[in-house]
PDB file of N, CA and C in Angstrom:
ATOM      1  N   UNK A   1       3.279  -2.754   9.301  1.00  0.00           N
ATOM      2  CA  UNK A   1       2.008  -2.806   8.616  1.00  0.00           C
ATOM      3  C   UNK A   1       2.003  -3.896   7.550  1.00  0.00           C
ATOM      4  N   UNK A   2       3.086  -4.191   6.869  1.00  0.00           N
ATOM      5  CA  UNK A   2       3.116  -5.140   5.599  1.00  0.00           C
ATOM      6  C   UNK A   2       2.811  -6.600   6.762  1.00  0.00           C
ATOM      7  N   UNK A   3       3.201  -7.068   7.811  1.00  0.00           N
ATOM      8  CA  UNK A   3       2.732  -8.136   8.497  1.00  0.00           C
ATOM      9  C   UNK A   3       0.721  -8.000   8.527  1.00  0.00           C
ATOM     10  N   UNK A   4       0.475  -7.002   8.941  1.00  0.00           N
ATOM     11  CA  UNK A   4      -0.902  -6.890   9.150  1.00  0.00           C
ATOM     12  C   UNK A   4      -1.540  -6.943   7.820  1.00  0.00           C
ATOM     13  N   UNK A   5      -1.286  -6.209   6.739  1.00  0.00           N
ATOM     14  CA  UNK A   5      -2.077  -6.108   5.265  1.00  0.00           C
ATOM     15  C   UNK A   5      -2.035  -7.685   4.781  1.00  0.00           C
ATOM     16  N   UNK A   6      -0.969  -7.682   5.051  1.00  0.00           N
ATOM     17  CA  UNK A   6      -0.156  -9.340   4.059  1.00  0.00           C
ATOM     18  C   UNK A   6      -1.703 -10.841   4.865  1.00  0.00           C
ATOM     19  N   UNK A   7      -2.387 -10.138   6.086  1.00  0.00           N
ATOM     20  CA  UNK A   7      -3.432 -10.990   6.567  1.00  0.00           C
ATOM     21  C   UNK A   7      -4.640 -10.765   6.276  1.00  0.00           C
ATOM     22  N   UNK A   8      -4.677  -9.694   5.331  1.00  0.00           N
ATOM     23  CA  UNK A   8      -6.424  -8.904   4.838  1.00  0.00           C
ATOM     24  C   UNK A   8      -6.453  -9.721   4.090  1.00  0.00           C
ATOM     25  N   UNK A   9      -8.082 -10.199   4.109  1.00  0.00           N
ATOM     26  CA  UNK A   9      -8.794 -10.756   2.846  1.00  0.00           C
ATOM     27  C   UNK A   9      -9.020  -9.502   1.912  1.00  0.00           C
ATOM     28  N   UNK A  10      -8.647  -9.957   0.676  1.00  0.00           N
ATOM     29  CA  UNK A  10      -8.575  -8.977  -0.452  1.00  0.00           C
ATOM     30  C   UNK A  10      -7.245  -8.582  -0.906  1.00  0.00           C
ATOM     31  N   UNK A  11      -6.601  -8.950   0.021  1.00  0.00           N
ATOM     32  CA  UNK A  11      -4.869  -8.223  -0.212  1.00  0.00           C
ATOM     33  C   UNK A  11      -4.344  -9.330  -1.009  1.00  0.00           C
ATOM     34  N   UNK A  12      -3.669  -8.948  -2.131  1.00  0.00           N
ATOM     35  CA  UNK A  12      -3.254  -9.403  -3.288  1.00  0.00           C
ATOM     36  C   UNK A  12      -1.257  -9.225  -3.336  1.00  0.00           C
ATOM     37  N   UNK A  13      -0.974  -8.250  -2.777  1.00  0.00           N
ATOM     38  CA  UNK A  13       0.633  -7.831  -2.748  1.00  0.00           C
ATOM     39  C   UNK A  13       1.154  -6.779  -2.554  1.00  0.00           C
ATOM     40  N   UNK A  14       2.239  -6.406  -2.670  1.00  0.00           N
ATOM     41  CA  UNK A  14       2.634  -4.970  -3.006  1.00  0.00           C
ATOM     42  C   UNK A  14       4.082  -5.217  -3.055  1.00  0.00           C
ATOM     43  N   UNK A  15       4.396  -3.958  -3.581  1.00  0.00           N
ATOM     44  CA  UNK A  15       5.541  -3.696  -3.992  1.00  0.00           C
ATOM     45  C   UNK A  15       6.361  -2.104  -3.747  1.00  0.00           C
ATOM     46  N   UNK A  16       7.490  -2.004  -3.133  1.00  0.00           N
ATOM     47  CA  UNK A  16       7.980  -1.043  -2.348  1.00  0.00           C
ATOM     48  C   UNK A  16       9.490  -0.489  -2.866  1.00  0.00           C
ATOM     49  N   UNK A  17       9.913   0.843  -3.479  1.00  0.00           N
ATOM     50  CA  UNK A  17      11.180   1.326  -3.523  1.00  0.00           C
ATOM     51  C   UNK A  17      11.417   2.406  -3.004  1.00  0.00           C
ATOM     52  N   UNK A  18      12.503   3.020  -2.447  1.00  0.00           N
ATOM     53  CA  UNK A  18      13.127   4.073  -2.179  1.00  0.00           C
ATOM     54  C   UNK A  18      14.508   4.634  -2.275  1.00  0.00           C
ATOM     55  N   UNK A  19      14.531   5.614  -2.668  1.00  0.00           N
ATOM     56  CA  UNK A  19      16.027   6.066  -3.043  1.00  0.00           C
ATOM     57  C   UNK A  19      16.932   6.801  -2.036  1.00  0.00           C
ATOM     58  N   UNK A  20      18.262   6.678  -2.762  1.00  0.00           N
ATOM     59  CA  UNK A  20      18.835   6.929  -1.128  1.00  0.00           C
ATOM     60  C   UNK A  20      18.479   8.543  -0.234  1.00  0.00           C
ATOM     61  N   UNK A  21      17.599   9.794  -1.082  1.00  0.00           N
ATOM     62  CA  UNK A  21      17.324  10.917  -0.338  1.00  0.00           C
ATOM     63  C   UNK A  21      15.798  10.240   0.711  1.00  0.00           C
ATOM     64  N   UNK A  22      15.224   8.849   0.611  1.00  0.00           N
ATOM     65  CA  UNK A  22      14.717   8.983   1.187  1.00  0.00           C
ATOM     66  C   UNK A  22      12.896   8.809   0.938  1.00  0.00           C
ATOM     67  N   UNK A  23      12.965   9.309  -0.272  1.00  0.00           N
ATOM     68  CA  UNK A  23      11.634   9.454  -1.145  1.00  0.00           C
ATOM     69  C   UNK A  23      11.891   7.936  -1.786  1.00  0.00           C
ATOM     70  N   UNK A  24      10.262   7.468  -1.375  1.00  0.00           N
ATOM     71  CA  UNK A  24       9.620   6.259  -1.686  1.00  0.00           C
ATOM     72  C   UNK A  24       8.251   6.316  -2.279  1.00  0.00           C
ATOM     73  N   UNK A  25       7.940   4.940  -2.640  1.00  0.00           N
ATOM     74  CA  UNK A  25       6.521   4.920  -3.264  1.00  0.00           C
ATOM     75  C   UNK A  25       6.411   3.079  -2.860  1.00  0.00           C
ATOM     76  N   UNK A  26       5.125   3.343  -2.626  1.00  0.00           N
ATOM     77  CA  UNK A  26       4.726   1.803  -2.296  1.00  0.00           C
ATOM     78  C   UNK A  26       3.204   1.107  -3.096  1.00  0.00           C
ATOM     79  N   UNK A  27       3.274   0.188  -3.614  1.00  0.00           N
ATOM     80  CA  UNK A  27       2.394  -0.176  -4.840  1.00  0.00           C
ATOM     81  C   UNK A  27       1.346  -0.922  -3.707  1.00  0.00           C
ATOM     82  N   UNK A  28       0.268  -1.389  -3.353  1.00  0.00           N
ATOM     83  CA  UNK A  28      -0.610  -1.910  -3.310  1.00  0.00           C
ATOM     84  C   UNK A  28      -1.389  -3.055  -4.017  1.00  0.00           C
ATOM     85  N   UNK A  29      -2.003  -4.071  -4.184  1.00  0.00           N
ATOM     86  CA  UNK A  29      -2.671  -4.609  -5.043  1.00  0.00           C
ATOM     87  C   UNK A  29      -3.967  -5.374  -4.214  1.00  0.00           C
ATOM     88  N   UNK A  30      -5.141  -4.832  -4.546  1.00  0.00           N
ATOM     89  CA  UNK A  30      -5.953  -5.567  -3.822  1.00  0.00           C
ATOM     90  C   UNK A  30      -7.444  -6.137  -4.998  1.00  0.00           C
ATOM     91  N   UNK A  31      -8.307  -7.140  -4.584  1.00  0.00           N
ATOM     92  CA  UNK A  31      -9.068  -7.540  -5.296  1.00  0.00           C
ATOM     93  C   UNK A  31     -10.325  -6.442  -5.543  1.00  0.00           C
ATOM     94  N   UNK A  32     -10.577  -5.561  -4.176  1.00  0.00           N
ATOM     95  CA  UNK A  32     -11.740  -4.803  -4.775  1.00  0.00           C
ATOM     96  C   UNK A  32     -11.797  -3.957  -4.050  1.00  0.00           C
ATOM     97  N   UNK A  33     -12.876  -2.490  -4.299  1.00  0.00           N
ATOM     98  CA  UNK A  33     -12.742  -1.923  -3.607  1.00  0.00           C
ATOM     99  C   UNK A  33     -13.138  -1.599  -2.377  1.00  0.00           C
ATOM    100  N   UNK A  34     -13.945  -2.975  -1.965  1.00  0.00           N
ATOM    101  CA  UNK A  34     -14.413  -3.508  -0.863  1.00  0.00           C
ATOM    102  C   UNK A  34     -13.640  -3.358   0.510  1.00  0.00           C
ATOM    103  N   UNK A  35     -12.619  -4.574  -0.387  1.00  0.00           N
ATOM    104  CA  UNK A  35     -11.212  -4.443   0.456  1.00  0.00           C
ATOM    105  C   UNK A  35     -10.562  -3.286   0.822  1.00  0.00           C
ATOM    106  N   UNK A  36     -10.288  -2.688  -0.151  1.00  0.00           N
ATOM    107  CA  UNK A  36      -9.464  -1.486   0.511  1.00  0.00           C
ATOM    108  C   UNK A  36     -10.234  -0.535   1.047  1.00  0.00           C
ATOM    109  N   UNK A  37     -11.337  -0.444   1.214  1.00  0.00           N
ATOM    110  CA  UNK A  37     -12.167  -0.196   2.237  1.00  0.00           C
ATOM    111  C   UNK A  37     -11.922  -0.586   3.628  1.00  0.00           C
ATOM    112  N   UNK A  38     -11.996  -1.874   3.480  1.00  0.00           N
ATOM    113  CA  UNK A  38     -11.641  -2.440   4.966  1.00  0.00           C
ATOM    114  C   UNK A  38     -10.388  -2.091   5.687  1.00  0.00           C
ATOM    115  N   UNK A  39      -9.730  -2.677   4.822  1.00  0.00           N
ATOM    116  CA  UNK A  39      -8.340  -2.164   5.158  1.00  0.00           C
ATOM    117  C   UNK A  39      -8.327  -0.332   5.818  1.00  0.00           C
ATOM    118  N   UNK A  40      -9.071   0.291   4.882  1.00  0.00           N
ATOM    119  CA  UNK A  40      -8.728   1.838   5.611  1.00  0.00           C
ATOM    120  C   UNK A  40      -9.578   2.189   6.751  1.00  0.00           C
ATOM    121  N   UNK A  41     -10.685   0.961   7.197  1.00  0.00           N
ATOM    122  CA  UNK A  41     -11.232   1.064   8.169  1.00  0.00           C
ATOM    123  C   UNK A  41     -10.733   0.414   9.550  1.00  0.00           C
ATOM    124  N   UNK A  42      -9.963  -0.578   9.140  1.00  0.00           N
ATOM    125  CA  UNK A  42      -9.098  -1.140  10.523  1.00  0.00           C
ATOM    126  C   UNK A  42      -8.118   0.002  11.261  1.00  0.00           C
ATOM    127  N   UNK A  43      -9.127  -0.408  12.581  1.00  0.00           N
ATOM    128  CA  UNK A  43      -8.186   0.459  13.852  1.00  0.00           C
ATOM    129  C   UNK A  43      -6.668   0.541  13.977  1.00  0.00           C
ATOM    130  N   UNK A  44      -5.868  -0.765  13.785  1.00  0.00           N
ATOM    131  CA  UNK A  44      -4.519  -0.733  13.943  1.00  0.00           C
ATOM    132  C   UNK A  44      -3.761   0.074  12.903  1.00  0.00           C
ATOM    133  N   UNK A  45      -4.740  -0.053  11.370  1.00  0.00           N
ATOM    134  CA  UNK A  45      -4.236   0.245  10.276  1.00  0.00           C
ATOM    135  C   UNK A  45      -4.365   2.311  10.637  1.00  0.00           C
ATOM    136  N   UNK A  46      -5.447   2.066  11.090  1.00  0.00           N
ATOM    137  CA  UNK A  46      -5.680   4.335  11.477  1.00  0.00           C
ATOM    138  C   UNK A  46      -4.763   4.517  12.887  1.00  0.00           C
ATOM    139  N   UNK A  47      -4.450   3.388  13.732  1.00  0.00           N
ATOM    140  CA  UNK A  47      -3.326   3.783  14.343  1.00  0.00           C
ATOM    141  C   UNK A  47      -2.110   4.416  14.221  1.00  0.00           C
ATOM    142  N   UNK A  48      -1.336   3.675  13.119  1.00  0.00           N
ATOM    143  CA  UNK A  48      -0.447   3.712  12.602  1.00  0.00           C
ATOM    144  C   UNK A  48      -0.398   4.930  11.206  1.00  0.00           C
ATOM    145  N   UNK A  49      -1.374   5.381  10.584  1.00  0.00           N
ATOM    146  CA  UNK A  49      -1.761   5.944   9.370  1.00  0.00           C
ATOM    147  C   UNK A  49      -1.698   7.519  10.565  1.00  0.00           C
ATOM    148  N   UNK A  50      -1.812   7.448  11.917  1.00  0.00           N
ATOM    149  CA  UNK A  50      -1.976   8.553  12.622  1.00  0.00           C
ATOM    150  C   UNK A  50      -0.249   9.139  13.227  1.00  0.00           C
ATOM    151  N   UNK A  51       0.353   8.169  13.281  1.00  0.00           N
ATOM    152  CA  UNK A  51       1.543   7.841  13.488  1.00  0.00           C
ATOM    153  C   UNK A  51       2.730   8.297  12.862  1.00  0.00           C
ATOM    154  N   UNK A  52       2.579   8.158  11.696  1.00  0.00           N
ATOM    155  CA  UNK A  52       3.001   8.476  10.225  1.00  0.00           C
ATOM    156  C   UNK A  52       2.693  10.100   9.890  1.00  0.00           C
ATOM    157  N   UNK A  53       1.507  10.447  10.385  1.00  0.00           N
ATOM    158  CA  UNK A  53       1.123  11.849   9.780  1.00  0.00           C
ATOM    159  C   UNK A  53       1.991  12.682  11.122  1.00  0.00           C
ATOM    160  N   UNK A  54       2.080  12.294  12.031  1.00  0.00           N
ATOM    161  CA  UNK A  54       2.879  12.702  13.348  1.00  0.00           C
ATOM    162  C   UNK A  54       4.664  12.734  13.342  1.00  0.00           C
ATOM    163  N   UNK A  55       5.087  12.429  12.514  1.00  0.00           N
ATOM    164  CA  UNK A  55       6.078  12.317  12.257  1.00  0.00           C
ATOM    165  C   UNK A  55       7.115  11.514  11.722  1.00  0.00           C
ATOM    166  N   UNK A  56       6.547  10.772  10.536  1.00  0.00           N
ATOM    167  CA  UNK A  56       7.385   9.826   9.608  1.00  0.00           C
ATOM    168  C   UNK A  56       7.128  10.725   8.642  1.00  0.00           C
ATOM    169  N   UNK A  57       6.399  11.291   8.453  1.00  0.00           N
ATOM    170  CA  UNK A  57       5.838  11.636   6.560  1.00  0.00           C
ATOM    171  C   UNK A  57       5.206  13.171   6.955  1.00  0.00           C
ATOM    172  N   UNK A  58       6.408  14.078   6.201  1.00  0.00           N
ATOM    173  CA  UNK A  58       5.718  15.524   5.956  1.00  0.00           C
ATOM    174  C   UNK A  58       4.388  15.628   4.984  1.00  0.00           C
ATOM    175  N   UNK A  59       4.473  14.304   4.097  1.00  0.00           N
ATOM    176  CA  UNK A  59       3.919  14.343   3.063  1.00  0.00           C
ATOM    177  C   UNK A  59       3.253  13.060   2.428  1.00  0.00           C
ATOM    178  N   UNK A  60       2.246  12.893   2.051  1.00  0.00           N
ATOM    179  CA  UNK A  60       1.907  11.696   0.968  1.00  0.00           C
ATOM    180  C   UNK A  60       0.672  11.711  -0.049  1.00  0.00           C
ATOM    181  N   UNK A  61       1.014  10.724  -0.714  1.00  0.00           N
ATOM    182  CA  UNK A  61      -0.631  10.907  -1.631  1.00  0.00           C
ATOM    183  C   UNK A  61      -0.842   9.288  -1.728  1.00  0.00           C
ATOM    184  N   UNK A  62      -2.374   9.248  -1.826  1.00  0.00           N
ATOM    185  CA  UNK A  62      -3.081   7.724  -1.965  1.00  0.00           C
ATOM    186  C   UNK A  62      -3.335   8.055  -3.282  1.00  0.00           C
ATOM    187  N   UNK A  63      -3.130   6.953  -3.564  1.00  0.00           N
ATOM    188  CA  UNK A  63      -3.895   7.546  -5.598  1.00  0.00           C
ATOM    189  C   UNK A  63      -4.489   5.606  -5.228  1.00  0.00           C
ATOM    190  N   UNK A  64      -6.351   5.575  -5.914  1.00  0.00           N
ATOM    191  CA  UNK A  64      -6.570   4.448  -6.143  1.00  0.00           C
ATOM    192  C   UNK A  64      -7.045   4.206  -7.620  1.00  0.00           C
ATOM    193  N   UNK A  65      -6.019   3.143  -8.137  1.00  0.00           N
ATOM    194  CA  UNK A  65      -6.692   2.781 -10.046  1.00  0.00           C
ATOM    195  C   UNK A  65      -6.429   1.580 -10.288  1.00  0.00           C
ATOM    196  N   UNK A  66      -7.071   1.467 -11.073  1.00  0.00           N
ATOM    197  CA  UNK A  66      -7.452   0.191 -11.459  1.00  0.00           C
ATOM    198  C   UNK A  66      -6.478  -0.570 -12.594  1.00  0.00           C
ATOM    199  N   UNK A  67      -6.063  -1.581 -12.874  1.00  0.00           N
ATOM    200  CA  UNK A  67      -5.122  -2.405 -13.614  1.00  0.00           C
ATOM    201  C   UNK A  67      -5.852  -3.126 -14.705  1.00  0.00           C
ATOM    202  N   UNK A  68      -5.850  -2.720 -15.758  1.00  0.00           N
ATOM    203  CA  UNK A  68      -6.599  -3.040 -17.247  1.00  0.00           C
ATOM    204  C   UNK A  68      -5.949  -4.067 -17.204  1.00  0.00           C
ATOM    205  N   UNK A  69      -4.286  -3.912 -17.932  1.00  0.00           N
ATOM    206  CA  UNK A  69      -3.899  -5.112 -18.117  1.00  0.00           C
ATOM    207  C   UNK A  69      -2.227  -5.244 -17.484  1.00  0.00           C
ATOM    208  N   UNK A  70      -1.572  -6.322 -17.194  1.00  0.00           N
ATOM    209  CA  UNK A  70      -0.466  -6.398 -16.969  1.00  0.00           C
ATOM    210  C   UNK A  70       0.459  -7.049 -17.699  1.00  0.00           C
ATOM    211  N   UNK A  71       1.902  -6.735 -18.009  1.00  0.00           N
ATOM    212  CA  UNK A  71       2.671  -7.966 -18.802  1.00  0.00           C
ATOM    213  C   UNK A  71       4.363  -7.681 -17.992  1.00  0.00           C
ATOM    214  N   UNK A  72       4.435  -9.194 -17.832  1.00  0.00           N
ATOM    215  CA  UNK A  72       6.014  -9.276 -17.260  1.00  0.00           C
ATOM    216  C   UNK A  72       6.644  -9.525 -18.300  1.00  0.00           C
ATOM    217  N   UNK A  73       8.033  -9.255 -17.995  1.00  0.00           N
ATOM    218  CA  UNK A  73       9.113  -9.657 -18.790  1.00  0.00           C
ATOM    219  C   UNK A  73      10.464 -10.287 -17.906  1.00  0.00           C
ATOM    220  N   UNK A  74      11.317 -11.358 -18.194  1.00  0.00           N
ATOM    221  CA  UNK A  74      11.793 -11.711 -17.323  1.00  0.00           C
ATOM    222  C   UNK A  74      13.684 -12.456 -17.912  1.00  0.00           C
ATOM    223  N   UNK A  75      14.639 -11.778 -18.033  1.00  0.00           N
ATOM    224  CA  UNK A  75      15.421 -12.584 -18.444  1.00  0.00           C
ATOM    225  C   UNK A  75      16.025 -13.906 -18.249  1.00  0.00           C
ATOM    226  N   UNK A  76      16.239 -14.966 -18.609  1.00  0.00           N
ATOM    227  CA  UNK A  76      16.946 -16.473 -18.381  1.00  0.00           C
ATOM    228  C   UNK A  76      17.946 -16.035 -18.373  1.00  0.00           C
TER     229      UNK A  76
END
């Protein structure tokens, strides 16, 4: 799926960890909520989102919010 999103207009990035039991979380970033509209309307994307509920994932949550502000920090 990150090949297919990484080609949406609106798709901005994401960012992905998991620990070794297994439990993950995956960040999203898109320009609006237009987009991620689209995105949850593409067929390949409810293919796969059907796929997942079938037996990758007992479990998940979508949470969508919005980013006021951001600040990096970065050591030299």
């Amino acid at each position: 799926m990150a090949e297919l999103v990484g080609k949406y207009d609106g798709f901005m990035g994401m960012h992905s960890a998991r620990d070794q039991d297994g439990y993950g979380i995956t960040v999203c970033y898109w320009k609006s909520e237009d987009s991620i509209k689209a995105w949850r309307e593409d067929l390949e994307h409810q293919t796969v989102q059907s796929k997942g509920r079938g037996g990758w994932y007992s479990e998940y949550t979508i949470q969508i919010a919005e980013v006021k502000r951001s600040t990096f920090f970065k050591a030299v």
